[in-house]
Protein backbone atom coordinates (compact mmCIF):
# COMPACT_ATOMS: atom_id res chain seq x y z
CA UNK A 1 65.73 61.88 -121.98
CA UNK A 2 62.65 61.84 -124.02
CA UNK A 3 59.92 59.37 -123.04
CA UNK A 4 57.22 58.29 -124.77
CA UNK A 5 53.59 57.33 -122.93
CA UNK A 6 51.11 55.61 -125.17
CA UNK A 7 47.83 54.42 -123.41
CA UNK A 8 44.24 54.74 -123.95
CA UNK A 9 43.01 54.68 -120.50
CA UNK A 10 43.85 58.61 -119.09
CA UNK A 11 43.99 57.48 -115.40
CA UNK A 12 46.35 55.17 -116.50
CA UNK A 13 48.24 57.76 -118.24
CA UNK A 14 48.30 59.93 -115.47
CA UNK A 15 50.04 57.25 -113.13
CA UNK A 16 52.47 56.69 -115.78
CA UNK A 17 53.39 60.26 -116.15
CA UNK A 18 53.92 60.26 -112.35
CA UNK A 19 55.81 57.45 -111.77
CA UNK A 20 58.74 58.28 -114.83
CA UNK A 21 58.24 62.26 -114.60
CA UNK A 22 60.77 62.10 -111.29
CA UNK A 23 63.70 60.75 -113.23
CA UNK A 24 66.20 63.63 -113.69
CA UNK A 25 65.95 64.76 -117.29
CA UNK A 26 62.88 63.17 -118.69
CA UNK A 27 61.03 64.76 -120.94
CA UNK A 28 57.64 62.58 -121.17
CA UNK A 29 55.28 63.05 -123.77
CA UNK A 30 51.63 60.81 -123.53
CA UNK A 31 49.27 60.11 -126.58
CA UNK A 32 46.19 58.13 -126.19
CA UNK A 33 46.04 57.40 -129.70
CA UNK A 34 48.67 55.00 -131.00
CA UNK A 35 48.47 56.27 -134.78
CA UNK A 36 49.23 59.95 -133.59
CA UNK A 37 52.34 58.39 -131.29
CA UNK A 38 53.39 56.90 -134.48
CA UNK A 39 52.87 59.95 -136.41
CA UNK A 40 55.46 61.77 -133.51
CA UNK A 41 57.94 59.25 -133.37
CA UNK A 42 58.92 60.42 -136.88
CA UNK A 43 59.83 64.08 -135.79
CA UNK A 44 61.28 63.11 -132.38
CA UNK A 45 63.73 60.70 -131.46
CA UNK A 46 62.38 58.74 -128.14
CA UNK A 47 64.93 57.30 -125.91
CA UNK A 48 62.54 55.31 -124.05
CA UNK A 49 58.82 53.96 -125.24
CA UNK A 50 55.78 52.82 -122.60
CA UNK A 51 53.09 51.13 -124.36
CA UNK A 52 49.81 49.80 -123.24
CA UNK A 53 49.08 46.58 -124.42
CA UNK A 54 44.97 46.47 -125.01
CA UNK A 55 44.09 49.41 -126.88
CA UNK A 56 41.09 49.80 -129.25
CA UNK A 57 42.25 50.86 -132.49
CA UNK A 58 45.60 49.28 -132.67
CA UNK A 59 47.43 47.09 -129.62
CA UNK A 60 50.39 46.96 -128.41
CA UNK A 61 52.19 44.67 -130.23
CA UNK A 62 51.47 46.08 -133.37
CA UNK A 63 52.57 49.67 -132.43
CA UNK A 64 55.61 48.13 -131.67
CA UNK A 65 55.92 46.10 -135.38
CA UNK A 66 55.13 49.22 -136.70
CA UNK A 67 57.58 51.17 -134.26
CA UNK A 68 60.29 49.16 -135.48
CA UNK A 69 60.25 49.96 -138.96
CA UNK A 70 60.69 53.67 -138.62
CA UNK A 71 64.23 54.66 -138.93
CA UNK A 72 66.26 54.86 -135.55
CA UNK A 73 63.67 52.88 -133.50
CA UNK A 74 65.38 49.41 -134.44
CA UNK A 75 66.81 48.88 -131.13
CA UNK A 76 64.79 51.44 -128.95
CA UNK A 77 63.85 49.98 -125.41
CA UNK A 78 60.44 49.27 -125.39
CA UNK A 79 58.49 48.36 -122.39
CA UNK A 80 54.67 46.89 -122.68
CA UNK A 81 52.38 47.80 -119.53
CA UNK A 82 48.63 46.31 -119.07
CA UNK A 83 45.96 46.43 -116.45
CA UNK A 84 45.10 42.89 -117.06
């Protein structure tokens, strides 16, 4: 299952990675840079998206508009983490 990590914060990250990379059959990819997750999302198919919700150039919620509008993430599960 491929997973998709997007937070700026690499300690954060890290204890993401962690926590999901023990699920049998997850393939977990991490970008600290929502434009470049974007920019992946549209040569991989993620089964699975966990994005921060503060992050300086773009937040959470509008990776996720703009995750939406690419083709085959319509109805992806999505799941917004924060340290706040």
């Amino acid at each position: 299952m491929p997973l998709l990590i997007v937070d700026d914060s690499e300690s954060s990250l890290l204890a993401l990675e962690t926590a999901v990379r023990g699920f049998a059959g997850c393939v977990v990819e991490s970008f600290t840079n929502p434009l470049e997750a974007l920019s992946r999302c549209q040569a991989v198919d993620f089964d699975v998206v966990l994005v921060d919700y503060m992050m300086p150039e773009m937040n959470g919620i509008e990776m996720i508009r703009r995750l939406r509008r690419q083709p085959g993430y319509e109805d992806v599960p999505v799941v917004m983490v924060t340290s706040q």
